[in-house]
N, C-alpha and C. Protein backbone atom coordinates (compact mmCIF):
# COMPACT_ATOMS: atom_id res chain seq x y z
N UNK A 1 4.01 24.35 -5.16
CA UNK A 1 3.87 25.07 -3.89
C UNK A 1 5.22 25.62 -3.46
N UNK A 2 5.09 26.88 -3.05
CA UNK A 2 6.49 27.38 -2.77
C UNK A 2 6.91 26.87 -1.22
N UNK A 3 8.11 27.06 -0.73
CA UNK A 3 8.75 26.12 0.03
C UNK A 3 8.14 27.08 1.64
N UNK A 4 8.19 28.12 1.32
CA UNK A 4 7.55 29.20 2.38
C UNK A 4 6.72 29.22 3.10
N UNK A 5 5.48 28.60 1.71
CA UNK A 5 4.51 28.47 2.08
C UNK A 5 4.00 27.01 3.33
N UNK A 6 5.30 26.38 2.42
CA UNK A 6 5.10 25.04 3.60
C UNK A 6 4.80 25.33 4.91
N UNK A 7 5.86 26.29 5.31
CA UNK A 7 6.22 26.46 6.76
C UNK A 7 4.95 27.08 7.27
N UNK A 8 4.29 28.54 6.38
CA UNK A 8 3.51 28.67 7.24
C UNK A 8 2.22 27.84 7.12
N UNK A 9 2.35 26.57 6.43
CA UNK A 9 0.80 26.35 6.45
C UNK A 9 1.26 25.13 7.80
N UNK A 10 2.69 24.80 7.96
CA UNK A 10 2.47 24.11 9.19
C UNK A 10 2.45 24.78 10.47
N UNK A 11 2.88 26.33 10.48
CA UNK A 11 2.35 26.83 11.41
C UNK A 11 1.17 27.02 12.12
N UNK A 12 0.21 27.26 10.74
CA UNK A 12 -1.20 27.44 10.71
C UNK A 12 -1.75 26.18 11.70
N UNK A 13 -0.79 24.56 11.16
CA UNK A 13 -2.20 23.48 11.30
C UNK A 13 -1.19 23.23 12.90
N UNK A 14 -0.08 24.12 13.58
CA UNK A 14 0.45 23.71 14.74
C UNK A 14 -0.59 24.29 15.78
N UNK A 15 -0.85 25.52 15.41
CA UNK A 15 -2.10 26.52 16.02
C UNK A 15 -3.19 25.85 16.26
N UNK A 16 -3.74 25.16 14.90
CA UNK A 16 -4.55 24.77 15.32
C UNK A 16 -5.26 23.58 15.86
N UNK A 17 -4.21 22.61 16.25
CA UNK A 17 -4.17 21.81 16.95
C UNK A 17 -4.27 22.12 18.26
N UNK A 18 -2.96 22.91 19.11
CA UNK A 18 -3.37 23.04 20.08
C UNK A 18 -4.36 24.07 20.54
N UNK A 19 -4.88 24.89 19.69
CA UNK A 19 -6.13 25.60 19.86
C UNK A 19 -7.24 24.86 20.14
N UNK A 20 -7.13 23.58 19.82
CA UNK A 20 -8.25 21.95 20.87
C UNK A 20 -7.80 21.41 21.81
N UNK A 21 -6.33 21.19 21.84
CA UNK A 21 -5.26 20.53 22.67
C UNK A 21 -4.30 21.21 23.15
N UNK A 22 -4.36 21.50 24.09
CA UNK A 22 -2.91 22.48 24.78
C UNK A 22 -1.56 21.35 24.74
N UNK A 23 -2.13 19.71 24.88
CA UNK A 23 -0.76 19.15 25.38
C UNK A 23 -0.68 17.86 24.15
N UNK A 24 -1.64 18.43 22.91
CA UNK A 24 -1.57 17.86 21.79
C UNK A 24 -0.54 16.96 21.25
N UNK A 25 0.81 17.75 21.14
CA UNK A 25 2.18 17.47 20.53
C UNK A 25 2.66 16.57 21.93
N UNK A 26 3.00 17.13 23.01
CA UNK A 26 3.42 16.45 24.51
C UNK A 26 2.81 15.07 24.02
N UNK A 27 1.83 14.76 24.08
CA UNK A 27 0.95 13.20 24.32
C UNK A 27 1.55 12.96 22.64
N UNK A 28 1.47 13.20 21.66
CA UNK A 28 2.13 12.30 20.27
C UNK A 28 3.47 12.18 20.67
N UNK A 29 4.33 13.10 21.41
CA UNK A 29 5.74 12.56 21.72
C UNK A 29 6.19 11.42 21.94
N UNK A 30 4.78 10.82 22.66
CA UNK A 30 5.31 10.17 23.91
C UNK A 30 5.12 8.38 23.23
N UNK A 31 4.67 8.30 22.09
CA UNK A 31 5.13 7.16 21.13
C UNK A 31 3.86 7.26 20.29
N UNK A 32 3.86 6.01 19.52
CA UNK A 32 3.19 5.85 18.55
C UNK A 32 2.43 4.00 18.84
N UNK A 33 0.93 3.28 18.61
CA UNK A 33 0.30 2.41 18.45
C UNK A 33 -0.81 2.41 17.93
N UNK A 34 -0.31 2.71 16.40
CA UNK A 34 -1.11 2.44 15.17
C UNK A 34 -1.66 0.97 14.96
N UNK A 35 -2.82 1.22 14.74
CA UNK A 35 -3.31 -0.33 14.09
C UNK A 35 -3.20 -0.69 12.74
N UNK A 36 -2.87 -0.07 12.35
CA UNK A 36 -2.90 -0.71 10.56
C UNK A 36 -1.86 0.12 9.81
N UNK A 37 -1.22 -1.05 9.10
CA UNK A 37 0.33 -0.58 8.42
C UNK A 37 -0.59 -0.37 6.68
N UNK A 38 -0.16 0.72 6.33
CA UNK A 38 -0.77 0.98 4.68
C UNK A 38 0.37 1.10 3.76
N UNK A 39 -0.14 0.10 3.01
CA UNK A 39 1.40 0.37 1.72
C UNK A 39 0.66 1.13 0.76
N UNK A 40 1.33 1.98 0.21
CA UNK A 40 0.69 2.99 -0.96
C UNK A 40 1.71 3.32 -1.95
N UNK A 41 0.66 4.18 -3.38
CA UNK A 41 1.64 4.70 -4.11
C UNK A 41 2.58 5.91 -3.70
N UNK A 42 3.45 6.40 -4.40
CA UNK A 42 4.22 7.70 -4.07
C UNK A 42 2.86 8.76 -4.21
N UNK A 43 2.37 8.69 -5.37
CA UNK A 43 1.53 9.39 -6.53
C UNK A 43 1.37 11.03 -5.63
N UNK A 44 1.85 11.91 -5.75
CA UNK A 44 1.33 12.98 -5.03
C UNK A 44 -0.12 13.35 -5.28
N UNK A 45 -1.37 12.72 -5.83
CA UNK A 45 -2.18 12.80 -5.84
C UNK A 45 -3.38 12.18 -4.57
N UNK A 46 -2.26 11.45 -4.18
CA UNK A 46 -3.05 10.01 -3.00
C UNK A 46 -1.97 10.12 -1.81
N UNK A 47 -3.04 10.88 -0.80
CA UNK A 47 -2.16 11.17 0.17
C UNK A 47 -2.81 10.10 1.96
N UNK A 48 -2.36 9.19 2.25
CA UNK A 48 -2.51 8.11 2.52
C UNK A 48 -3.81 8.57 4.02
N UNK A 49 -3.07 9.63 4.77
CA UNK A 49 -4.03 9.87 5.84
C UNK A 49 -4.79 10.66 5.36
N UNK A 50 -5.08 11.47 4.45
CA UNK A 50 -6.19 12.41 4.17
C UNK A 50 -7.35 11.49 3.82
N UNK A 51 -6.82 10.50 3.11
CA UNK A 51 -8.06 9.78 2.19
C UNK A 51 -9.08 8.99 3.41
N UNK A 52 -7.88 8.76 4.33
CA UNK A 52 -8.59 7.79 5.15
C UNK A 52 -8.79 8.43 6.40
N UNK A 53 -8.86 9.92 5.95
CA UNK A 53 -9.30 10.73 7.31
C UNK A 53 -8.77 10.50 8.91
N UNK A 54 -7.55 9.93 9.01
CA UNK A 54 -6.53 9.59 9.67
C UNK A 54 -5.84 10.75 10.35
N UNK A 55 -5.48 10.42 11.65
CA UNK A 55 -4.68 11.69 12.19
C UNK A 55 -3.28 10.65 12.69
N UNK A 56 -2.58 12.34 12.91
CA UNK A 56 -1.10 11.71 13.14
C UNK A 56 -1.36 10.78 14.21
N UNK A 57 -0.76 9.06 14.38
CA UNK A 57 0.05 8.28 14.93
C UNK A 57 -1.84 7.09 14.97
N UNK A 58 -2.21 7.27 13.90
CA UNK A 58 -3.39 6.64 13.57
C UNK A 58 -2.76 5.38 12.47
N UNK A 59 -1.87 5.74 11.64
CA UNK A 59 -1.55 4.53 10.84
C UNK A 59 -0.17 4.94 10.50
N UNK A 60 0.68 3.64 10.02
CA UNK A 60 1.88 3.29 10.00
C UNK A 60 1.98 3.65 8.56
N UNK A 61 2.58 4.26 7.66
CA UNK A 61 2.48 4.31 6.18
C UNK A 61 3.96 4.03 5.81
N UNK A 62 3.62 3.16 4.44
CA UNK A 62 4.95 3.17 3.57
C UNK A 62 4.38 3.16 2.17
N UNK A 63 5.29 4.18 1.31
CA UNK A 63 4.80 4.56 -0.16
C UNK A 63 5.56 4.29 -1.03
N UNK A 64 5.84 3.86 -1.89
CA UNK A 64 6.79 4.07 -2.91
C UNK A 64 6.23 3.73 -4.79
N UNK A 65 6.68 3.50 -5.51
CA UNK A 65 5.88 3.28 -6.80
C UNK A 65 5.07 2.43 -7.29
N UNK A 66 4.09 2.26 -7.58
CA UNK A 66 2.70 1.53 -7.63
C UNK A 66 2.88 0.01 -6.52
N UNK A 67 2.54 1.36 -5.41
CA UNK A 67 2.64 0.46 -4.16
C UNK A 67 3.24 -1.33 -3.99
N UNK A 68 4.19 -1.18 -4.12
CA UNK A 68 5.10 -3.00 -4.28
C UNK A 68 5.62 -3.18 -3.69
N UNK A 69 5.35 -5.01 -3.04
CA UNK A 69 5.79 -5.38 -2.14
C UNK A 69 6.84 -6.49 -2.47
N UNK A 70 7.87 -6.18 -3.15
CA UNK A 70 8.97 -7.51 -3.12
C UNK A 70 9.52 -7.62 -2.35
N UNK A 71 9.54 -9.02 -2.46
CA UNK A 71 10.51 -9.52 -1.85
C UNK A 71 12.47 -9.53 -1.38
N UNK A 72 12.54 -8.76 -2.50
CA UNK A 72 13.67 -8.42 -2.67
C UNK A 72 13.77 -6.92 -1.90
N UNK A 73 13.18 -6.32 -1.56
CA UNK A 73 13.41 -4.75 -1.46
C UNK A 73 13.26 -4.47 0.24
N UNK A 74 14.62 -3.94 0.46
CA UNK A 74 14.86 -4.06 2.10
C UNK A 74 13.96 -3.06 3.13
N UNK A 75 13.66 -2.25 2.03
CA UNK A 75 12.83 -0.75 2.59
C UNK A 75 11.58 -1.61 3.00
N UNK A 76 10.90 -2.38 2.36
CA UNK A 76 9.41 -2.79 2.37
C UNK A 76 9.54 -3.69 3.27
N UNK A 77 10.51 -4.71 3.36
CA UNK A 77 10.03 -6.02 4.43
C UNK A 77 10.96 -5.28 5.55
N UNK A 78 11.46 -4.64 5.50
CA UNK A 78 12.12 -3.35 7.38
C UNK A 78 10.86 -2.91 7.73
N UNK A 79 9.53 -2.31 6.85
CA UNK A 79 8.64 -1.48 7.37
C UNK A 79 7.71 -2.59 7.55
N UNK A 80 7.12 -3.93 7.29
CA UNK A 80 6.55 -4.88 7.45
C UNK A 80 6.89 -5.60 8.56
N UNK A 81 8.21 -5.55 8.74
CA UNK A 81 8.57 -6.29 10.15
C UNK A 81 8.62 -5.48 11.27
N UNK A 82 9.18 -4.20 11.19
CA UNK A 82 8.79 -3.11 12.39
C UNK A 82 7.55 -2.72 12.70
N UNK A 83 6.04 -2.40 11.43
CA UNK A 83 5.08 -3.25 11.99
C UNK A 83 4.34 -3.92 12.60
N UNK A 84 4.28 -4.74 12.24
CA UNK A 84 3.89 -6.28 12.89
C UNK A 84 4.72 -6.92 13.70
N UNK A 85 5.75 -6.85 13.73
CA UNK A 85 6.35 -7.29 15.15
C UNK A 85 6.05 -6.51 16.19
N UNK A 86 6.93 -5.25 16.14
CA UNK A 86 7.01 -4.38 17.34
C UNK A 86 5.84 -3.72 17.66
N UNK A 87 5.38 -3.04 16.32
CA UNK A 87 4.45 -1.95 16.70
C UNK A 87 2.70 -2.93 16.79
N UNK A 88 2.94 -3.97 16.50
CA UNK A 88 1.86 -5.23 16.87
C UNK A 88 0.49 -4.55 15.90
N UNK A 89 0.58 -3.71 14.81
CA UNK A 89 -0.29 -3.50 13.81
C UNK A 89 -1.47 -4.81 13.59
N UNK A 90 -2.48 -4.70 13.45
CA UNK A 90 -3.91 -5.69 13.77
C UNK A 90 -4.24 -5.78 12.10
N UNK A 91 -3.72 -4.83 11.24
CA UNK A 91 -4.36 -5.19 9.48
C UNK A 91 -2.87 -4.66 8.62
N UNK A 92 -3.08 -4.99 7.78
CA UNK A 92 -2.20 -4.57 6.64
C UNK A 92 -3.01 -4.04 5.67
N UNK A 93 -2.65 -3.09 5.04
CA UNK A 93 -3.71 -2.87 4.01
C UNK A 93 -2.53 -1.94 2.71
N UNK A 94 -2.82 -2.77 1.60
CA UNK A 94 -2.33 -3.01 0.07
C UNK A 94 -3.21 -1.59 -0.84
N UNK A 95 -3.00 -0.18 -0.84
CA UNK A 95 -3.90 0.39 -1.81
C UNK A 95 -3.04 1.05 -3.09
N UNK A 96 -3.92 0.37 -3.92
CA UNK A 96 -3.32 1.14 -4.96
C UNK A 96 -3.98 2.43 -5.81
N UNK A 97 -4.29 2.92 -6.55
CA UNK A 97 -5.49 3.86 -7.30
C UNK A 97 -5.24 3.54 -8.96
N UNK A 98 -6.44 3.81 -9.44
CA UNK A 98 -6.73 3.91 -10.70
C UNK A 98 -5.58 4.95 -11.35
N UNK A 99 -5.82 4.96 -12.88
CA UNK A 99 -4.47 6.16 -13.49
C UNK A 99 -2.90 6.06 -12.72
N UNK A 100 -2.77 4.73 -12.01
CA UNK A 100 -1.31 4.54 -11.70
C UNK A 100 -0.36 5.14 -12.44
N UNK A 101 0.67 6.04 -12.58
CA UNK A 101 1.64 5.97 -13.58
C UNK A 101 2.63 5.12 -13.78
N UNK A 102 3.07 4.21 -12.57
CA UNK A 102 4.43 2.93 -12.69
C UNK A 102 3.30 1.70 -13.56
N UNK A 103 1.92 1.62 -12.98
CA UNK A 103 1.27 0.50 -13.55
C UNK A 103 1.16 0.77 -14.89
N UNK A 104 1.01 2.13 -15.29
CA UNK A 104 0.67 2.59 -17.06
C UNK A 104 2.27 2.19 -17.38
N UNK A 105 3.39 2.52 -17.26
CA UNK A 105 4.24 2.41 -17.54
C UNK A 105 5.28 1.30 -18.06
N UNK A 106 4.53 0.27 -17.25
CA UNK A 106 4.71 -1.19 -17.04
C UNK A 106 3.85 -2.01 -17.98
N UNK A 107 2.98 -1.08 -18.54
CA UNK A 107 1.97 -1.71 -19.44
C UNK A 107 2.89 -1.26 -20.86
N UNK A 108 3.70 -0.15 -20.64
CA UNK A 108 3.94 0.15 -21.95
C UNK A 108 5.90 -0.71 -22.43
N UNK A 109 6.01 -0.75 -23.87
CA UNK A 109 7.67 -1.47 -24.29
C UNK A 109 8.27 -0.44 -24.10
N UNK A 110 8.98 -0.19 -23.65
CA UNK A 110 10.12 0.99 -23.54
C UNK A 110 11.21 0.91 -22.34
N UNK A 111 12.03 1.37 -22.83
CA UNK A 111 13.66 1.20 -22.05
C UNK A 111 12.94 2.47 -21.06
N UNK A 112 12.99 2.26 -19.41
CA UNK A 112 12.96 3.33 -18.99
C UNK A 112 13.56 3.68 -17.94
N UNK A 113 14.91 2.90 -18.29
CA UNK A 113 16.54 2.40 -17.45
C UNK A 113 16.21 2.49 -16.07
N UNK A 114 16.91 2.94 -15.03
CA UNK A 114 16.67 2.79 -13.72
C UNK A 114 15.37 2.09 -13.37
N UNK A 115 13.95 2.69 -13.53
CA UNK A 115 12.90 2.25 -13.57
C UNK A 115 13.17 0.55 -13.88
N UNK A 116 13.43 0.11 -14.46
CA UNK A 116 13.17 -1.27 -15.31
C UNK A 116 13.27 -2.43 -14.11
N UNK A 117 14.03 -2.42 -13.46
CA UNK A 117 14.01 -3.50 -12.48
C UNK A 117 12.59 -3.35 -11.79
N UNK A 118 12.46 -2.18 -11.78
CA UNK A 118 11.16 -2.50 -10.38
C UNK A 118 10.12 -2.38 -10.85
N UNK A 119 9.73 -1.85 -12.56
CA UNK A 119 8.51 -1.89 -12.99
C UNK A 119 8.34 -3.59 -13.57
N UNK A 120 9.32 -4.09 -13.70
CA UNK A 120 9.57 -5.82 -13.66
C UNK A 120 8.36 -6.34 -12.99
N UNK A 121 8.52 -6.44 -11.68
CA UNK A 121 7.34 -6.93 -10.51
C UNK A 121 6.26 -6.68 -11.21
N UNK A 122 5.67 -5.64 -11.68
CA UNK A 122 4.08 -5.37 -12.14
C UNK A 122 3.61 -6.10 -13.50
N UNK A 123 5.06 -5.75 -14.13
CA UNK A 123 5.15 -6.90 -15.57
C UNK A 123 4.43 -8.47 -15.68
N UNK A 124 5.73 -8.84 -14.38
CA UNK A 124 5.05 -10.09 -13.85
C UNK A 124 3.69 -10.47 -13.44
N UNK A 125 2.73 -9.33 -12.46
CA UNK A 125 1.99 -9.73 -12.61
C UNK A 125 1.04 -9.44 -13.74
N UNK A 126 1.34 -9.10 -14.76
CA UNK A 126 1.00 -9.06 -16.10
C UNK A 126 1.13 -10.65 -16.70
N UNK A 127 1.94 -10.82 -16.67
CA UNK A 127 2.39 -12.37 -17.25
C UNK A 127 1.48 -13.31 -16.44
N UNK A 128 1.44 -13.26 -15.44
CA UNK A 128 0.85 -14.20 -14.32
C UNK A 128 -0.74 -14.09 -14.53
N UNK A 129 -1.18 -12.57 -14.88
CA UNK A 129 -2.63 -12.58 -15.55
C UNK A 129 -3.06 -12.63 -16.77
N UNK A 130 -2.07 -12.51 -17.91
CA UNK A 130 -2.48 -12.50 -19.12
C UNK A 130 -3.83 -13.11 -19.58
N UNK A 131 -3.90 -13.73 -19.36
CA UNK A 131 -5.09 -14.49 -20.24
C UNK A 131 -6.41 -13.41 -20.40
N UNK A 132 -6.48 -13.28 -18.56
CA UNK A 132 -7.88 -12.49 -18.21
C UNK A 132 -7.73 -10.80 -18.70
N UNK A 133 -6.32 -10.32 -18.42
CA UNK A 133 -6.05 -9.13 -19.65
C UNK A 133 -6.23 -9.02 -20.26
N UNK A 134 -5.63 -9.67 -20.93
CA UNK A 134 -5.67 -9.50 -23.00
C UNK A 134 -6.93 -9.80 -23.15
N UNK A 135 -8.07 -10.56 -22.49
CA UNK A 135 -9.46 -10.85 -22.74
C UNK A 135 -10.57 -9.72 -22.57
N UNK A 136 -9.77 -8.10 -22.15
CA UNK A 136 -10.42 -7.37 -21.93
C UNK A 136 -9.89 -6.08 -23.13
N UNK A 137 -11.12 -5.91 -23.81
CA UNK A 137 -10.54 -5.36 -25.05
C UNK A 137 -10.53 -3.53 -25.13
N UNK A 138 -10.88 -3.27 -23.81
CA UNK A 138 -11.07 -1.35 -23.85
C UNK A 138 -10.22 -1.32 -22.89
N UNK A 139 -8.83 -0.48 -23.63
CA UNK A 139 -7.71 -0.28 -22.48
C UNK A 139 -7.60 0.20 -21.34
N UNK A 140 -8.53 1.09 -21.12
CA UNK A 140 -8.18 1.94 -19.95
C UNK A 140 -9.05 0.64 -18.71
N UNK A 141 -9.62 -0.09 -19.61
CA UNK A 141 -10.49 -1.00 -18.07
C UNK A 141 -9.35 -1.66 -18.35
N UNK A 142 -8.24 -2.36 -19.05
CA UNK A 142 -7.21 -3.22 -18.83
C UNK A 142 -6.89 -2.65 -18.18
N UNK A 143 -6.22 -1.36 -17.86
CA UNK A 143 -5.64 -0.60 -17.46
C UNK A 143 -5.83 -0.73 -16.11
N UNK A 144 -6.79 -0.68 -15.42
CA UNK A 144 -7.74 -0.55 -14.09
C UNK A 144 -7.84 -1.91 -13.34
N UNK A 145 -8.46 -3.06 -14.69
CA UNK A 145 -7.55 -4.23 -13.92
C UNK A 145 -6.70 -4.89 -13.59
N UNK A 146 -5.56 -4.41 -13.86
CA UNK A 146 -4.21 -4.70 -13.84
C UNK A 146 -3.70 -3.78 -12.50
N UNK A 147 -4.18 -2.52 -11.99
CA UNK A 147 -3.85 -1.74 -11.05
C UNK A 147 -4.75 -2.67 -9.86
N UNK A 148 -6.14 -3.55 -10.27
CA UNK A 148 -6.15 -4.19 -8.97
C UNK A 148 -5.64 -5.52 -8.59
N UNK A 149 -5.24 -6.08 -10.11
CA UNK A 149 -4.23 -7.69 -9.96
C UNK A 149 -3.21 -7.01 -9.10
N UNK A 150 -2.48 -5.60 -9.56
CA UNK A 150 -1.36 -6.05 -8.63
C UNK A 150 -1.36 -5.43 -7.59
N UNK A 151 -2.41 -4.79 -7.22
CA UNK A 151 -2.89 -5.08 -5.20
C UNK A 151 -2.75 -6.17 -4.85
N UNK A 152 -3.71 -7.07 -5.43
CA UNK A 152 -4.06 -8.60 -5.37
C UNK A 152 -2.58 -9.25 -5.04
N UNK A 153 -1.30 -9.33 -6.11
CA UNK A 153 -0.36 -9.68 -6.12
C UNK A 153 0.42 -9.32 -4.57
N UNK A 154 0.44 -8.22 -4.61
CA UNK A 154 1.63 -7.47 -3.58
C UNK A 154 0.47 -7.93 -2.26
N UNK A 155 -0.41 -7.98 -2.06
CA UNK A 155 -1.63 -8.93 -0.34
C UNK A 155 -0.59 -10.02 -0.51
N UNK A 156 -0.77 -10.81 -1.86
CA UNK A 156 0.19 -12.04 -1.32
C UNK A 156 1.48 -12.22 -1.05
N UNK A 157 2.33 -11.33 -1.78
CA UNK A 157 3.45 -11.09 -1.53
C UNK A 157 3.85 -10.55 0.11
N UNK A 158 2.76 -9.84 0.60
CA UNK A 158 2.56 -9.70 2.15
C UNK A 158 2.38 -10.93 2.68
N UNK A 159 1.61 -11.24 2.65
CA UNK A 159 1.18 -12.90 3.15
C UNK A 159 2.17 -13.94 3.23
N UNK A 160 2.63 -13.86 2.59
CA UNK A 160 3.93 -14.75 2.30
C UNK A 160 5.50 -14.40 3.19
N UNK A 161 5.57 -13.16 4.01
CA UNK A 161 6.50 -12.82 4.76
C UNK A 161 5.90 -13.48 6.15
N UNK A 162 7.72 -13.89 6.61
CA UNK A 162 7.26 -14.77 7.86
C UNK A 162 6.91 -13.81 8.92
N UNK A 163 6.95 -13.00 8.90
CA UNK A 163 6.16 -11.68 10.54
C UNK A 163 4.68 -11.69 9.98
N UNK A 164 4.50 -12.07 8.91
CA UNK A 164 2.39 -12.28 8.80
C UNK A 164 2.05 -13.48 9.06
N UNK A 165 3.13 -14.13 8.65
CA UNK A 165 2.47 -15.80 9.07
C UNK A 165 2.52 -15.98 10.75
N UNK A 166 3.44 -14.94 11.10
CA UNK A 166 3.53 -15.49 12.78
C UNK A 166 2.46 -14.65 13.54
N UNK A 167 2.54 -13.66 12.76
CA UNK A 167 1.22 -12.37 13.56
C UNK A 167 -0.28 -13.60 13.12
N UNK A 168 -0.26 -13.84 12.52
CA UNK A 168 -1.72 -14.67 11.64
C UNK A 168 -2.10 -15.60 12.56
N UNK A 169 -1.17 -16.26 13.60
CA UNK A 169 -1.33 -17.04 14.19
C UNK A 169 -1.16 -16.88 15.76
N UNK A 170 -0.80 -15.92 15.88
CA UNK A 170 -0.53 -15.07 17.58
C UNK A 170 -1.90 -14.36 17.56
N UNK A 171 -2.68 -13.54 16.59
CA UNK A 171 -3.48 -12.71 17.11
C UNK A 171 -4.32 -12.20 16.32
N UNK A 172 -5.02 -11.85 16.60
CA UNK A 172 -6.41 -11.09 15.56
C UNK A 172 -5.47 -9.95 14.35
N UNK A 173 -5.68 -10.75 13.32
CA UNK A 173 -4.88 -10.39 12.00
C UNK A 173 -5.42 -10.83 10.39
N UNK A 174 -5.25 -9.42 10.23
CA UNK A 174 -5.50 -9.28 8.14
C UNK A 174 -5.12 -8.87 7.72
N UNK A 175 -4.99 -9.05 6.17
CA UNK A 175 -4.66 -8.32 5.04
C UNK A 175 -5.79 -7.61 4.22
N UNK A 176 -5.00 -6.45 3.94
CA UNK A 176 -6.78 -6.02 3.01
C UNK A 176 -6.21 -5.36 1.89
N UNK A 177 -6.59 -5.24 0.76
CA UNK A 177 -6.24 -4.86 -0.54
C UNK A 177 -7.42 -3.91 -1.08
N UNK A 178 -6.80 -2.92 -1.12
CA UNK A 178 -7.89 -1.60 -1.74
C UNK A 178 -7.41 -0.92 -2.41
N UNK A 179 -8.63 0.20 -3.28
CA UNK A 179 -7.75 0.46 -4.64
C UNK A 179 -8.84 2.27 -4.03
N UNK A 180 -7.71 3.55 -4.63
CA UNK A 180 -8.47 4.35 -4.50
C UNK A 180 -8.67 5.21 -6.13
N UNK A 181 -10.16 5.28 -5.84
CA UNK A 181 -10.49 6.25 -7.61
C UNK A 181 -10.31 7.19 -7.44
N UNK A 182 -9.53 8.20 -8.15
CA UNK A 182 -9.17 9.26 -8.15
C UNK A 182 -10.39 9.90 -8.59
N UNK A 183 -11.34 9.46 -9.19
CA UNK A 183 -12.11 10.51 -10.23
C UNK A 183 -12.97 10.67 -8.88
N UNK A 184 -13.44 9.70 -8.28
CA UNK A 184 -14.77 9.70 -7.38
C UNK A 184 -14.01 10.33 -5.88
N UNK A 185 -12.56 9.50 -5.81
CA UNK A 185 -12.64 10.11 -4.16
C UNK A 185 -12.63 9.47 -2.93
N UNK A 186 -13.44 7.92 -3.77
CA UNK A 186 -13.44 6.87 -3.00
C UNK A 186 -12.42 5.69 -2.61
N UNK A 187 -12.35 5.31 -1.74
CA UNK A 187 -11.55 3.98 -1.40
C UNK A 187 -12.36 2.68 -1.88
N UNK A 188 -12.05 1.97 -2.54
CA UNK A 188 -12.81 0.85 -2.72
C UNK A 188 -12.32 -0.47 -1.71
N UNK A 189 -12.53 -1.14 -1.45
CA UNK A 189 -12.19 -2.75 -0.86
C UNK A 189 -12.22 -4.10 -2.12
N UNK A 190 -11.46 -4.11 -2.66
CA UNK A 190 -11.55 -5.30 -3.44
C UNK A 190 -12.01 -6.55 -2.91
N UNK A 191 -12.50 -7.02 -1.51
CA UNK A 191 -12.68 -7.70 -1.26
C UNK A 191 -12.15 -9.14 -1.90
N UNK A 192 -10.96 -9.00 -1.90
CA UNK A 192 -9.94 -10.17 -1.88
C UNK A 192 -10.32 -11.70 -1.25
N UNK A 193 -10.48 -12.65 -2.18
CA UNK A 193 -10.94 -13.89 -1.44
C UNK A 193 -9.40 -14.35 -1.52
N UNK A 194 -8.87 -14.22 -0.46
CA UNK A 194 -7.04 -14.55 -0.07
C UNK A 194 -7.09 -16.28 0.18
N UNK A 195 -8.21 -16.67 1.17
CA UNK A 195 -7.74 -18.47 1.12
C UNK A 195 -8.42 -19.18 0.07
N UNK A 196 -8.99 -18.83 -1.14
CA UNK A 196 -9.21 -19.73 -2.26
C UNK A 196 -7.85 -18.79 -3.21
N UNK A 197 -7.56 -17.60 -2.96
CA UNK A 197 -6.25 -17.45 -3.99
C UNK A 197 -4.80 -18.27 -3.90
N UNK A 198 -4.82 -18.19 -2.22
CA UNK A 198 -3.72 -19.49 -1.82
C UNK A 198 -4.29 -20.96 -1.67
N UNK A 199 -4.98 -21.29 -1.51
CA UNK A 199 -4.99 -22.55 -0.75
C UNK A 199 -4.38 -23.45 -1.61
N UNK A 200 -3.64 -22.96 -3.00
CA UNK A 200 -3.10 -24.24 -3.54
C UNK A 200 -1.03 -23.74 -4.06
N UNK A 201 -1.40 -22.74 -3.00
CA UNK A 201 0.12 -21.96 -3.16
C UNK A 201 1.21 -22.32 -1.73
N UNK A 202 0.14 -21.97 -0.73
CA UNK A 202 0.58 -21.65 0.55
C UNK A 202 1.78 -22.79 1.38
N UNK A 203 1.18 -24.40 0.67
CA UNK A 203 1.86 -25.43 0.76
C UNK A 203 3.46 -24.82 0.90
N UNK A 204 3.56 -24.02 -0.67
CA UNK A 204 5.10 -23.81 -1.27
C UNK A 204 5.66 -22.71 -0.31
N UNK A 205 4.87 -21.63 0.78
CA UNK A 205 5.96 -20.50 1.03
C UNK A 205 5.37 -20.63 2.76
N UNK A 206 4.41 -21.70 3.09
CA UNK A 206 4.50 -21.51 4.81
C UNK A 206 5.38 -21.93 5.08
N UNK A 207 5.04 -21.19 6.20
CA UNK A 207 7.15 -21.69 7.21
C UNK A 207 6.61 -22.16 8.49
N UNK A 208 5.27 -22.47 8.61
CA UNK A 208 5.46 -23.34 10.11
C UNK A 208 4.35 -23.89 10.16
């Protein structure tokens, strides 16, 4: 898309906003109380409010490569704690999509320097699922379940930060882990059973 075009297609969608709303932009100025923080991929294919038919200051988004939540990475637990602390967000929600390229990537041996530290995390949860992987013998469904282990993974890796354990217990609060198919269009809900995945973990990372 040329860079031109950007401008006027945000002209177009400024028009036509307040062509419903005269004081449209005035009232979004005036802050933001989103209910639900969404971690997603970069993927320019999966664009976080379109899918979920979302308008501006409807959800909190953070994106980066097959949506991951370490522990280590200051960008992800800054946008998890601004969040759920301040912005008092009511769900979290984990989506990843089918045809990942960091998850394909992570599946494959190859030096792919910079990349390597952070396609690590997905590795892991490769290692951490092996058994039920390698037990699935048509790649592209390995492929597919491995893009929803590590939803699965990165819910807990949410779960496990102390602003969820304290929101979990102050106030009406979840995690939700969803995966979107590119082919269909749809959002799925993995319906994550989170207290039989912890109940023999949680011992090791609650903090109160």
């Amino acid at each position: 898309m040329e860079l031109k075009k950007i401008f006027e297609n945000n002209q177009q969608w400024v028009q036509s906003k307040l062509d419903v709303d005269a004081n449209y932009f005035k009232n979004l100025s005036k802050g933001q109380s989103p209910e639900v923080l969404y971690i997603g991929c970069s993927d320019s294919r999966v664009t976080a409010e379109e899918v979920m038919g979302a308008e501006p200051g409807d959800v909190f988004v953070h994106r980066n490569i097959a949506n991951m939540v370490p522990n280590t990475d200051l960008n992800a637990m800054s946008v998890i704690d601004y969040a759920v602390t301040h912005l008092k967000v009511k769900h979290v929600v984990v989506c990843g999509h089918y045809y990942c390229g960091g998850v394909k990537a992570a599946m494959e041996s190859q030096d792919l320097g910079v990349l390597n530290p952070w396609l690590r995390n997905i590795r892991d949860v490769y290692r951490i699922h092996k058994a039920e992987l390698n037990a699935i013998e048509d790649e592209e469904e390995r492929y597919k379940r491995l893009v929803e282990l590590n939803v699965q993974e990165q819910c807990i890796n949410v779960i496990k930060t102390a602003q969820v354990q304290k929101a979990s217990l102050e106030r009406e609060f979840s995690v939700h882990g969803w995966v979107f198919d590119i082919h269909s269009g749809k959002l799925i809900d993995l319906e994550i059973d989170f207290p039989e995945i912890l109940k023999n973990v949680m011992e090791i990372y609650r903090l109160s």
